[in-house]
PDB file of N, CA and C in Angstrom:
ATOM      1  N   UNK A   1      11.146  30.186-225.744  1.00  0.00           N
ATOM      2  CA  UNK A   1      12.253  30.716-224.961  1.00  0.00           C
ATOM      3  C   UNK A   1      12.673  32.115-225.422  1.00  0.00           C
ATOM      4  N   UNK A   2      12.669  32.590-226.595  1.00  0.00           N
ATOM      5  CA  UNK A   2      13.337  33.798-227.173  1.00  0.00           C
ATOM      6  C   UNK A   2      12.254  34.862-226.528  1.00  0.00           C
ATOM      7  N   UNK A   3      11.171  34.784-226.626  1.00  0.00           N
ATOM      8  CA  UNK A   3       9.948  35.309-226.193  1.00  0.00           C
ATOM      9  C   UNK A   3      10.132  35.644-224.721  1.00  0.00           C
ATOM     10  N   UNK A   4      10.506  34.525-223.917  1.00  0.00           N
ATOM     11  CA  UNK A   4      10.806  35.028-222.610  1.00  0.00           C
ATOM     12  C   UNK A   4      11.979  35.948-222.620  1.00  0.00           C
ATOM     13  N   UNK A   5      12.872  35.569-223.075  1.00  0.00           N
ATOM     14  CA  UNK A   5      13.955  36.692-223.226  1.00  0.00           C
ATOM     15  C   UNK A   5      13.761  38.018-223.539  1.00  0.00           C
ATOM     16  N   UNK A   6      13.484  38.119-224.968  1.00  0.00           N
ATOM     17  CA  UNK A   6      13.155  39.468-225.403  1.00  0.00           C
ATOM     18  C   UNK A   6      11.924  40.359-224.120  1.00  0.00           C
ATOM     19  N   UNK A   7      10.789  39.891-223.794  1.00  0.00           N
ATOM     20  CA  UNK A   7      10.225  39.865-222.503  1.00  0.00           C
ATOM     21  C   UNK A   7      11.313  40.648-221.176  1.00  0.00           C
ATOM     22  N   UNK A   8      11.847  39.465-220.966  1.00  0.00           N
ATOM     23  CA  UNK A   8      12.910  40.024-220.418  1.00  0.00           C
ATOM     24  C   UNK A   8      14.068  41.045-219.980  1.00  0.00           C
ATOM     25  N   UNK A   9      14.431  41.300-221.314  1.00  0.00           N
ATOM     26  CA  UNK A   9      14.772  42.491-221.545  1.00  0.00           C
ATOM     27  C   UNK A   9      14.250  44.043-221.818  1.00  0.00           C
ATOM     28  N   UNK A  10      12.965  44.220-221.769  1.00  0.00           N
ATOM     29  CA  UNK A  10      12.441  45.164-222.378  1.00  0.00           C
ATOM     30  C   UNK A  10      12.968  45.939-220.973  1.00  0.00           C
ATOM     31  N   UNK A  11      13.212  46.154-219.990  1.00  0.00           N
ATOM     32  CA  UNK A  11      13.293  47.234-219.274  1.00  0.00           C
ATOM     33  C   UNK A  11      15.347  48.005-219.560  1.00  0.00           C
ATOM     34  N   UNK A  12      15.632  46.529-220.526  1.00  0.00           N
ATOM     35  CA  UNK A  12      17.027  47.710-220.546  1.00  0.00           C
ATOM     36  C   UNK A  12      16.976  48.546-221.733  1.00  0.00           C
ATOM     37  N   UNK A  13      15.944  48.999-222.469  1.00  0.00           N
ATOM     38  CA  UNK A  13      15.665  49.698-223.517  1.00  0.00           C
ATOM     39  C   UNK A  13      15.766  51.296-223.240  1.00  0.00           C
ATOM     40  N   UNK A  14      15.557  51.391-222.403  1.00  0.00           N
ATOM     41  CA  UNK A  14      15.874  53.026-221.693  1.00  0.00           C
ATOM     42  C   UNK A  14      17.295  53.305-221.668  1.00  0.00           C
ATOM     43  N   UNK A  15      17.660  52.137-221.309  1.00  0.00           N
ATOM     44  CA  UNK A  15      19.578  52.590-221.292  1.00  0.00           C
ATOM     45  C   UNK A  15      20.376  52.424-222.162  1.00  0.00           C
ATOM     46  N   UNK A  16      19.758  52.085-223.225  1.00  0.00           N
ATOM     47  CA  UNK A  16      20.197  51.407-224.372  1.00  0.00           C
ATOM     48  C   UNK A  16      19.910  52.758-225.194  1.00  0.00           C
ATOM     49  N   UNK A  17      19.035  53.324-225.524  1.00  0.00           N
ATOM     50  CA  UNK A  17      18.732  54.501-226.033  1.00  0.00           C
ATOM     51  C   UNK A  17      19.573  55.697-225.656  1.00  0.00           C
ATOM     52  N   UNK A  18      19.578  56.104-224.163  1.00  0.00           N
ATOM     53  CA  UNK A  18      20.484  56.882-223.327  1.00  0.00           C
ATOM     54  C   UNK A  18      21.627  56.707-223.761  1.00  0.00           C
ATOM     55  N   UNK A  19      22.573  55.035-224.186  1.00  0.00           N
ATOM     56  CA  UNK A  19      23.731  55.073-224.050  1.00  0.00           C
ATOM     57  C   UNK A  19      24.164  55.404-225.650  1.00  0.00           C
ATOM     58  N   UNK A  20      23.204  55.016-226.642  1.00  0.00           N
ATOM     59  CA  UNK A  20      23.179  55.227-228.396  1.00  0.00           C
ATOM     60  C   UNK A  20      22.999  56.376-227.979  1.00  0.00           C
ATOM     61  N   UNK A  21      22.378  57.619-227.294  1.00  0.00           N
ATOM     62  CA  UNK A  21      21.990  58.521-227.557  1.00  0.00           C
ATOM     63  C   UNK A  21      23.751  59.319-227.385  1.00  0.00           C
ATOM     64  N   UNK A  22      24.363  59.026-226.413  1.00  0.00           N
ATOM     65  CA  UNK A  22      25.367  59.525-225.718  1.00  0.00           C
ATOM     66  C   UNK A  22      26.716  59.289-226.565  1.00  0.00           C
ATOM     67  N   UNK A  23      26.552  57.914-227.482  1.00  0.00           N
ATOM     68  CA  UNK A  23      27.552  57.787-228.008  1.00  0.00           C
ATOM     69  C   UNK A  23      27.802  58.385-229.403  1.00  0.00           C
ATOM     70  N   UNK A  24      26.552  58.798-229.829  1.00  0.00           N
ATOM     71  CA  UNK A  24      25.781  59.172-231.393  1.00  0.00           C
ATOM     72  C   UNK A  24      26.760  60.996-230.823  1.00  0.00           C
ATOM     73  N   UNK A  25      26.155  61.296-230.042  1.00  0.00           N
ATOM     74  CA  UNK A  25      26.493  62.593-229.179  1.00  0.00           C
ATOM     75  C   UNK A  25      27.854  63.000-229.442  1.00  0.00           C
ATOM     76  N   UNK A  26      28.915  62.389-228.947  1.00  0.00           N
ATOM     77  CA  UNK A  26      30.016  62.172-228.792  1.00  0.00           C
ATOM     78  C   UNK A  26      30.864  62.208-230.030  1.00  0.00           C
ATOM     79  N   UNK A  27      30.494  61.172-231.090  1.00  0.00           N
ATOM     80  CA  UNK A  27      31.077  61.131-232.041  1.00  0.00           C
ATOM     81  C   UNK A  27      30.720  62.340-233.334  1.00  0.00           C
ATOM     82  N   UNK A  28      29.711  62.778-232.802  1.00  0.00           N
ATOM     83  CA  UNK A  28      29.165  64.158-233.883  1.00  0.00           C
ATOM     84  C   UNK A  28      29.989  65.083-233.476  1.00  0.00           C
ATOM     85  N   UNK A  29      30.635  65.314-231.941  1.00  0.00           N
ATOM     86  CA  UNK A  29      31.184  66.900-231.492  1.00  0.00           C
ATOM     87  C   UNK A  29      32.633  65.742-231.388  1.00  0.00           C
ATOM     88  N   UNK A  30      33.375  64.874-232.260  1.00  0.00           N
ATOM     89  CA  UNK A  30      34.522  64.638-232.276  1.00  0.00           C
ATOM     90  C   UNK A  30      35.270  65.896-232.631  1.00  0.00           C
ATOM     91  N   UNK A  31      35.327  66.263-233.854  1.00  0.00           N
ATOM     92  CA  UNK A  31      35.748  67.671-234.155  1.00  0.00           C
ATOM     93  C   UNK A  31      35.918  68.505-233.493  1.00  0.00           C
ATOM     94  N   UNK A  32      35.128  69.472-232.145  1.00  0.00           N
ATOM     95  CA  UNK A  32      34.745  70.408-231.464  1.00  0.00           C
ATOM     96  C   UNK A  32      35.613  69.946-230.159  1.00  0.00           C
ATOM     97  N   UNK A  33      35.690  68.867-230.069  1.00  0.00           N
ATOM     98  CA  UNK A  33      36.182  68.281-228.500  1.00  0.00           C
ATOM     99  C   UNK A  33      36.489  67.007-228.510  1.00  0.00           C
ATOM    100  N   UNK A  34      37.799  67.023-229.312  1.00  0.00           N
ATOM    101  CA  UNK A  34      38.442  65.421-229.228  1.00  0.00           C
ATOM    102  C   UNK A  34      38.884  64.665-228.089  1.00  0.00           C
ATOM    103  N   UNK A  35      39.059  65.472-227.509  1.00  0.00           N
ATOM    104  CA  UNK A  35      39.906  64.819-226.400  1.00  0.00           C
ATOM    105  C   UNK A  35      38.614  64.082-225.140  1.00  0.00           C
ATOM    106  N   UNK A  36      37.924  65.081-224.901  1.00  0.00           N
ATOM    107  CA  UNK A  36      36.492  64.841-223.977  1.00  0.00           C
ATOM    108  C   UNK A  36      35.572  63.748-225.048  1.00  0.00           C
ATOM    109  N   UNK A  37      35.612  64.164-226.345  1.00  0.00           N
ATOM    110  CA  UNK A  37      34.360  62.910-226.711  1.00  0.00           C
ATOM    111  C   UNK A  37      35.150  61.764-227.047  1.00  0.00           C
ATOM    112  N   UNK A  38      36.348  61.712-226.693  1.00  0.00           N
ATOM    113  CA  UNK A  38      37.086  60.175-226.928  1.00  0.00           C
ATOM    114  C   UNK A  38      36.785  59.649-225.654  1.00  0.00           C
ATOM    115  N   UNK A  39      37.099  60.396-224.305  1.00  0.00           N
ATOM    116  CA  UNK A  39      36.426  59.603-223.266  1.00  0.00           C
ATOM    117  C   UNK A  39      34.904  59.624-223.041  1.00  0.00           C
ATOM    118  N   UNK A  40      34.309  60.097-223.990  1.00  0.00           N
ATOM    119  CA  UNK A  40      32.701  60.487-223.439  1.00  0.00           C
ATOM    120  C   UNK A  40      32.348  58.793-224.055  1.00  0.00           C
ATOM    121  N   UNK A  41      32.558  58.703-225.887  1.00  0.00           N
ATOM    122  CA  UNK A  41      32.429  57.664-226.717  1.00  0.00           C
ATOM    123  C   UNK A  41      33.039  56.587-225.950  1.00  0.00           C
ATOM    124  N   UNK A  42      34.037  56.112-225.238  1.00  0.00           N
ATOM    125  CA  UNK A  42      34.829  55.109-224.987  1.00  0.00           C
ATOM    126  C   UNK A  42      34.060  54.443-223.574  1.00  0.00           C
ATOM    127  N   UNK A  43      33.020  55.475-222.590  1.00  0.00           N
ATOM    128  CA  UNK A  43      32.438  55.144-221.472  1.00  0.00           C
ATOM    129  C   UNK A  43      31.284  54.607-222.180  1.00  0.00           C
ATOM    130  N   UNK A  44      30.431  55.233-223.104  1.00  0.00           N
ATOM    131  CA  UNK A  44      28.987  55.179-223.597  1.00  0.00           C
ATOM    132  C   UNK A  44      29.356  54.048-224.561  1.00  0.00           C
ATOM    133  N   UNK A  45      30.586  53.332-224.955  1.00  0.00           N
ATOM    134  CA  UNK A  45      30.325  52.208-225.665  1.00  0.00           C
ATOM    135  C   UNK A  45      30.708  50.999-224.735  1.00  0.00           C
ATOM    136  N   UNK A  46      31.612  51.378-223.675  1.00  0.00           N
ATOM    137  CA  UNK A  46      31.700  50.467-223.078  1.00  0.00           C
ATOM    138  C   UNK A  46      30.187  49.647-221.908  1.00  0.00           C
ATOM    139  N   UNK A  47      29.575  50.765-221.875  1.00  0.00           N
ATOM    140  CA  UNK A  47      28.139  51.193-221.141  1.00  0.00           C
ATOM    141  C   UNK A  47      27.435  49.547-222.352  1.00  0.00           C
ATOM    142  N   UNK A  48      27.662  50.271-223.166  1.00  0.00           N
ATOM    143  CA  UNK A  48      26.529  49.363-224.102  1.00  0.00           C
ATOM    144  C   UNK A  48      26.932  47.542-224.237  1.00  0.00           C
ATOM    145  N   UNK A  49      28.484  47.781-224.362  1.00  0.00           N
ATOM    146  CA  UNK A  49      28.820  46.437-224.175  1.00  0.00           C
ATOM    147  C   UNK A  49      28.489  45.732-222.371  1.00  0.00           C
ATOM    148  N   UNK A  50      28.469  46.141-221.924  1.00  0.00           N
ATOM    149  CA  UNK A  50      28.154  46.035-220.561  1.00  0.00           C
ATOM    150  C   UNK A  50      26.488  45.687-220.874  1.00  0.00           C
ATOM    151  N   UNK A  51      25.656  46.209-221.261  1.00  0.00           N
ATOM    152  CA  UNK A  51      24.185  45.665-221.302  1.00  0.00           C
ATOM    153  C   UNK A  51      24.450  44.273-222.409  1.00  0.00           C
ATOM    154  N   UNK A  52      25.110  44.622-223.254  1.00  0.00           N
ATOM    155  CA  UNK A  52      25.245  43.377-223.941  1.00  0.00           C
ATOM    156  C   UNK A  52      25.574  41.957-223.696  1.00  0.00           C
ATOM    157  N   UNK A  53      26.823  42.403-222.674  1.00  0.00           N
ATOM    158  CA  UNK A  53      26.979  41.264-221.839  1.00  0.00           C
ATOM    159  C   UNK A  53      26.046  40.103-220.685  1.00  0.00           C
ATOM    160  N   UNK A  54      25.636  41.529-220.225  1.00  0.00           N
ATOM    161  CA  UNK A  54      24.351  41.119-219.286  1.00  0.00           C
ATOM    162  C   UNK A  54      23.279  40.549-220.104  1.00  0.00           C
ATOM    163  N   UNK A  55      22.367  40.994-221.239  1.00  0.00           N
ATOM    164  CA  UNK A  55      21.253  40.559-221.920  1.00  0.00           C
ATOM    165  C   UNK A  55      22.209  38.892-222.540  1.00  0.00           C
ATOM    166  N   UNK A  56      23.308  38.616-223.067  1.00  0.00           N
ATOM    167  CA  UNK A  56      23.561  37.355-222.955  1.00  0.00           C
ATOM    168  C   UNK A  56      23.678  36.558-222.019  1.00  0.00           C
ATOM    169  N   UNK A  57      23.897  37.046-220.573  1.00  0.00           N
ATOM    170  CA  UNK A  57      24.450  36.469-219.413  1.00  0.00           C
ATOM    171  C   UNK A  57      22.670  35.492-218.991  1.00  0.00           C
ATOM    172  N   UNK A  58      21.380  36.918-219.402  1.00  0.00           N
ATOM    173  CA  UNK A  58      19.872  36.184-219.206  1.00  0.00           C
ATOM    174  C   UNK A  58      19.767  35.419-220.148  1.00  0.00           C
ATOM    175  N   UNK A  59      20.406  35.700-221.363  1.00  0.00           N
ATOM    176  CA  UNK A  59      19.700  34.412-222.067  1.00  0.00           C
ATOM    177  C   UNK A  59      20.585  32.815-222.217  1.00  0.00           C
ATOM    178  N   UNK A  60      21.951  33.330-221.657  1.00  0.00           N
ATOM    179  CA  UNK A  60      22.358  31.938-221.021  1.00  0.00           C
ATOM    180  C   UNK A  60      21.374  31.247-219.989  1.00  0.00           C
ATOM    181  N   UNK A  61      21.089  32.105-219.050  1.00  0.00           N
ATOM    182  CA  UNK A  61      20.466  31.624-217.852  1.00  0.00           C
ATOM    183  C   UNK A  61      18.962  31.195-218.031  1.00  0.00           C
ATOM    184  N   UNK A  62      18.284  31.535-218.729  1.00  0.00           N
ATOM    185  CA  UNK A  62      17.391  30.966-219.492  1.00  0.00           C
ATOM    186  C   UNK A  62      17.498  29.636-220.170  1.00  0.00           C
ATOM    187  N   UNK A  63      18.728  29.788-220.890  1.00  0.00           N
ATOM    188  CA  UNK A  63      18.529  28.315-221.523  1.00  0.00           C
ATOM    189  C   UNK A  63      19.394  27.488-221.107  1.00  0.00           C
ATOM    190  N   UNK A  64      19.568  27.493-219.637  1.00  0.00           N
ATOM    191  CA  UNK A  64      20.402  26.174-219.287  1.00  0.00           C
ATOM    192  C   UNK A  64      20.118  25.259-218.522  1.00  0.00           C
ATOM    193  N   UNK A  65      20.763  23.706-219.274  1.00  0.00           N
ATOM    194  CA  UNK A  65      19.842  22.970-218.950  1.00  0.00           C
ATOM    195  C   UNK A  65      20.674  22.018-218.391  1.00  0.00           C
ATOM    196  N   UNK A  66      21.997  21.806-219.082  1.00  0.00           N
ATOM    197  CA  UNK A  66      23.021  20.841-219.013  1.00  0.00           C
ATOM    198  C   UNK A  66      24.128  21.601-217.159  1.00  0.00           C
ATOM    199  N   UNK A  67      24.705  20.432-216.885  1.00  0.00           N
ATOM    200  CA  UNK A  67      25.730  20.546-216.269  1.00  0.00           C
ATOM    201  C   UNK A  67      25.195  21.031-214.273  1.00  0.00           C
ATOM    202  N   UNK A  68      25.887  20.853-213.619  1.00  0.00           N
ATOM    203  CA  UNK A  68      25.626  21.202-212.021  1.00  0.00           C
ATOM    204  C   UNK A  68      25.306  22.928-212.022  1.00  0.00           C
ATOM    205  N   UNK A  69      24.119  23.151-210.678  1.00  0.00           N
ATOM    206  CA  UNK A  69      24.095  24.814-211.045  1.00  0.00           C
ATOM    207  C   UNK A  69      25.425  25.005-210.147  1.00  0.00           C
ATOM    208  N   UNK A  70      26.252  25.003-209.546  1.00  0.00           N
ATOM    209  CA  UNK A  70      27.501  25.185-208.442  1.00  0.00           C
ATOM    210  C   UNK A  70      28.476  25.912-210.222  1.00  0.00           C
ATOM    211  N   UNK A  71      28.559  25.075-210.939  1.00  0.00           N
ATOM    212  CA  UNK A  71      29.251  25.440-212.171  1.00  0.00           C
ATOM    213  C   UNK A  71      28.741  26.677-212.973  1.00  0.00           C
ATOM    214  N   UNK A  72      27.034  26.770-213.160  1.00  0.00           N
ATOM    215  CA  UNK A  72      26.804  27.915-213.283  1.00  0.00           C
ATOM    216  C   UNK A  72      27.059  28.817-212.762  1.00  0.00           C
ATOM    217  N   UNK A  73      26.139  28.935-211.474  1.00  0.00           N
ATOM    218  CA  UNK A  73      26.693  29.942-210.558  1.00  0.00           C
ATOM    219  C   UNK A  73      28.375  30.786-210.176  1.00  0.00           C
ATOM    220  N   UNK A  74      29.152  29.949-210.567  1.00  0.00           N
ATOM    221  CA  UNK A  74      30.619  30.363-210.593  1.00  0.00           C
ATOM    222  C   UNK A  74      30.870  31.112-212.536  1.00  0.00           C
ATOM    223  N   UNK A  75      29.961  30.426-213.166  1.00  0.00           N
ATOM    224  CA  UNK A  75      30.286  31.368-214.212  1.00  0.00           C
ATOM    225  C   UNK A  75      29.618  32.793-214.286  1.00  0.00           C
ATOM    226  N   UNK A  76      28.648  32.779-213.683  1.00  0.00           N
ATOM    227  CA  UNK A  76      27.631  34.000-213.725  1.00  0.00           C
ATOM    228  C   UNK A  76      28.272  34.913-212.240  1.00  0.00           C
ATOM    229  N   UNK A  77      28.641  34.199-211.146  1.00  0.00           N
ATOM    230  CA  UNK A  77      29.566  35.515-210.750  1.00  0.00           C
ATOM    231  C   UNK A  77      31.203  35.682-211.052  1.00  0.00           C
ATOM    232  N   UNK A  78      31.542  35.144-212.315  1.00  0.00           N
ATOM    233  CA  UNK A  78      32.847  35.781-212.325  1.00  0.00           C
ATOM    234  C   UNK A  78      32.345  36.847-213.832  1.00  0.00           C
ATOM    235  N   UNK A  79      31.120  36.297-214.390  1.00  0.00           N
ATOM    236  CA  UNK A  79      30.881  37.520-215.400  1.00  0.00           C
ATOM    237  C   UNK A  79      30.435  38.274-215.011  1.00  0.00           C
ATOM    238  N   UNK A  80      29.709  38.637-213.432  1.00  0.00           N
ATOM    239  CA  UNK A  80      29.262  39.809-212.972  1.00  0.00           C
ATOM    240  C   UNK A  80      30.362  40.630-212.284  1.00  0.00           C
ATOM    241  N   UNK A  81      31.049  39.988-211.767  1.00  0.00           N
ATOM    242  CA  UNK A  81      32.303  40.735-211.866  1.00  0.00           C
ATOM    243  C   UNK A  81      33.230  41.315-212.829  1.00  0.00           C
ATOM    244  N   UNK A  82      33.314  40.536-213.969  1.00  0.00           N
ATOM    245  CA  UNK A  82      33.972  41.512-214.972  1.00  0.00           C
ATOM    246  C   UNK A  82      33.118  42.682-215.470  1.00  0.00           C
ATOM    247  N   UNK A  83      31.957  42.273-215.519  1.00  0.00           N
ATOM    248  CA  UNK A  83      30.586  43.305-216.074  1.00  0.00           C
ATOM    249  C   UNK A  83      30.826  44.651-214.946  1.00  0.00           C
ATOM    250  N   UNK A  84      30.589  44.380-214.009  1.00  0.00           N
ATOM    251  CA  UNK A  84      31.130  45.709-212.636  1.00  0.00           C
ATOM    252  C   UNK A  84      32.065  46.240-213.101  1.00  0.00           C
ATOM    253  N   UNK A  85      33.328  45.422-213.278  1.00  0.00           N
ATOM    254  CA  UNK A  85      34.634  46.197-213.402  1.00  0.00           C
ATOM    255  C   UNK A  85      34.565  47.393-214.985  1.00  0.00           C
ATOM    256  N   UNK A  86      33.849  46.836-215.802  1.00  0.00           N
ATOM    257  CA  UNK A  86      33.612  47.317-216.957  1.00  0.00           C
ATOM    258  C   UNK A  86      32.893  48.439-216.872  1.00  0.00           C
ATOM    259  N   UNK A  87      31.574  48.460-216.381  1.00  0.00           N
ATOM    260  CA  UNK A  87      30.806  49.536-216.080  1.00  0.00           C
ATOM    261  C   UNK A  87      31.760  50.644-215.192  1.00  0.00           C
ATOM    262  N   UNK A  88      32.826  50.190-213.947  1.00  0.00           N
ATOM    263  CA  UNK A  88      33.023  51.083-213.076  1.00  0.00           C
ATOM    264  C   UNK A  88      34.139  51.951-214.176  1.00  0.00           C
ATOM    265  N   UNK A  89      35.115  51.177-215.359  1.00  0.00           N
ATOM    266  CA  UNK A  89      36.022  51.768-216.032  1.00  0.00           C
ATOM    267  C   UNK A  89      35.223  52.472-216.708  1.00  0.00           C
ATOM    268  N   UNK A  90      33.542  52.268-217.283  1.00  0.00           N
ATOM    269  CA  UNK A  90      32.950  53.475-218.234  1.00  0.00           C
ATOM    270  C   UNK A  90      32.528  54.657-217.515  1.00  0.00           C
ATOM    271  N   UNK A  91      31.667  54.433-216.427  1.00  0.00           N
ATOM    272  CA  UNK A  91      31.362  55.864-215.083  1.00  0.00           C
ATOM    273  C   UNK A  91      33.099  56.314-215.525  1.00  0.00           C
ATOM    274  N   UNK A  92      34.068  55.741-214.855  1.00  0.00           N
ATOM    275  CA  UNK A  92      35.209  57.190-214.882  1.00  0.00           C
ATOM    276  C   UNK A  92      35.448  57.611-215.796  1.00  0.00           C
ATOM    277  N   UNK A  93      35.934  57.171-217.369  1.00  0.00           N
ATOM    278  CA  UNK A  93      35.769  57.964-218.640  1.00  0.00           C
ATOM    279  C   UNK A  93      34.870  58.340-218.971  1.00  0.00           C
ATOM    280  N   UNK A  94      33.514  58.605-218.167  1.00  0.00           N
ATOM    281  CA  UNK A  94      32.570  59.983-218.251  1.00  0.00           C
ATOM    282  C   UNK A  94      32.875  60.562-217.803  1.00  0.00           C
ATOM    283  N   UNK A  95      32.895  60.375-216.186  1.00  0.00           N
ATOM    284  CA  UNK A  95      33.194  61.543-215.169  1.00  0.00           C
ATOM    285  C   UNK A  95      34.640  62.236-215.829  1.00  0.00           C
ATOM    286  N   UNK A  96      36.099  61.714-216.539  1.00  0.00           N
ATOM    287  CA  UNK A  96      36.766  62.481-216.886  1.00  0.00           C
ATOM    288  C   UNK A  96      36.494  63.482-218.363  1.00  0.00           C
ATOM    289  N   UNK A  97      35.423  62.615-219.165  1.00  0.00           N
ATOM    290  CA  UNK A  97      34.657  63.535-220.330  1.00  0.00           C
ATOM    291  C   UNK A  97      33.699  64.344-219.773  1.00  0.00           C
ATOM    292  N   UNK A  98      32.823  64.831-218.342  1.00  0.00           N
ATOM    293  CA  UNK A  98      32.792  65.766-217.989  1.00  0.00           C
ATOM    294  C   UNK A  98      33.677  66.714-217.284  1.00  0.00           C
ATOM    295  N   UNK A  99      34.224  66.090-216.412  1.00  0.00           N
ATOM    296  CA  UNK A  99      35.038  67.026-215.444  1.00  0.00           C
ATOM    297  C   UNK A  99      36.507  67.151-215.975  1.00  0.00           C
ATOM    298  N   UNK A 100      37.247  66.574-217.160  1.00  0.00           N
ATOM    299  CA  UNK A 100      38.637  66.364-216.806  1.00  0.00           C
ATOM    300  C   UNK A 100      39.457  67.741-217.424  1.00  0.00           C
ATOM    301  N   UNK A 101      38.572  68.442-218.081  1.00  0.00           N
ATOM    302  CA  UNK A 101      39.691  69.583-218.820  1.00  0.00           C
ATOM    303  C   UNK A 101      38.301  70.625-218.277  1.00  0.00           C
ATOM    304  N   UNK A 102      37.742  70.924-217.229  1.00  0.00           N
ATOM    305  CA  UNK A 102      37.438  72.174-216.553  1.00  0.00           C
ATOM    306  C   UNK A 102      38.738  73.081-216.112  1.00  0.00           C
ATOM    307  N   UNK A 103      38.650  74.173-216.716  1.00  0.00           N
ATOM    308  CA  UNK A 103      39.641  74.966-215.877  1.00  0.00           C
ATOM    309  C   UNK A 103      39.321  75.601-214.715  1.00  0.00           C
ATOM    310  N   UNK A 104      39.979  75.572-213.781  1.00  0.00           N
ATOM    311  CA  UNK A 104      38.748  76.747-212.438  1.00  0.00           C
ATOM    312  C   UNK A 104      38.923  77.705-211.987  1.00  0.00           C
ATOM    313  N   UNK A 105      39.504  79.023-213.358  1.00  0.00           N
ATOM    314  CA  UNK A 105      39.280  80.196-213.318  1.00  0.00           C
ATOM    315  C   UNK A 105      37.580  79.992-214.630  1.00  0.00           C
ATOM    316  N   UNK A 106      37.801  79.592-215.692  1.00  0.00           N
ATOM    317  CA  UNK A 106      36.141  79.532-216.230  1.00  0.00           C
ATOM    318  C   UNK A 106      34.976  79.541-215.802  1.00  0.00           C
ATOM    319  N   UNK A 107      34.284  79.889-215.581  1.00  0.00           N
ATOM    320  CA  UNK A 107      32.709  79.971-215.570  1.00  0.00           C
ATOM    321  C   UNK A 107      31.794  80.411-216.685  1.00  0.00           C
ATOM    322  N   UNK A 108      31.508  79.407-217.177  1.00  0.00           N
ATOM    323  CA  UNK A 108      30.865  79.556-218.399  1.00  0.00           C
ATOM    324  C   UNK A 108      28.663  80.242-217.910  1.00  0.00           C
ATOM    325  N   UNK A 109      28.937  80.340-216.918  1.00  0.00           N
ATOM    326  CA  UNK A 109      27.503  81.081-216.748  1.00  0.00           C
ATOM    327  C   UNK A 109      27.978  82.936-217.024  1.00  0.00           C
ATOM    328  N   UNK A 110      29.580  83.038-216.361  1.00  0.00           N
ATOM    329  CA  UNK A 110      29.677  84.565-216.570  1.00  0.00           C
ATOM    330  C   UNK A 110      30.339  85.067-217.567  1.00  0.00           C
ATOM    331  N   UNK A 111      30.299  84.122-218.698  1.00  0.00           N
ATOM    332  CA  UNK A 111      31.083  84.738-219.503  1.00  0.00           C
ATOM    333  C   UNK A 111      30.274  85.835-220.698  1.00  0.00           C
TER     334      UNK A 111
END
């Protein structure tokens, strides 16, 4: 069973890297830009708990054996719903760690 899992998972390894990469990112330019890498770090960890959730959510679903699926199924969409809601709160504390302290007299191409 672990075998199928790990199996399983190998395609969230790209985002998993992306999101360590982003959060590693973040917390190095704390100093330089506190305010932007507190929301940059706070999306890119929530990002990761979000795969985390999900890679347990398959290996529940993998190993279940006990109980009606009507009972599963109601647990696996109320955790895909919190998992959504989670991901949609990390997208906006990026989008505000890119966009939220642009000024729009700056242009950093003409300066």
């Amino acid at each position: 069973m672990m075998v199928d899992f790990l199996t399983s998972q190998i395609y969230t390894i790209p985002s998993f890297i992306i999101y360590m990469t982003g959060l590693v990112l973040a917390l190095t330019r704390w100093n330089r830009h506190p305010k932007v890498s507190m929301f940059a770090a706070g999306g890119f960890a929530l990002m990761l708990f979000s795969l985390l959730i999900y890679a347990g959510l398959m290996y529940c679903q993998l190993n279940y054996r006990n109980g009606a699926p009507a009972d599963f199924a109601q647990i696996l969409g109320i955790v895909t719903f919190a998992g959504r809601g989670i991901s949609a709160i990390a997208w906006i504390m990026l989008l505000f760690a890119v966009y939220g302290w642009r000024h729009p007299d700056s242009d950093p191409w003409n300066d």
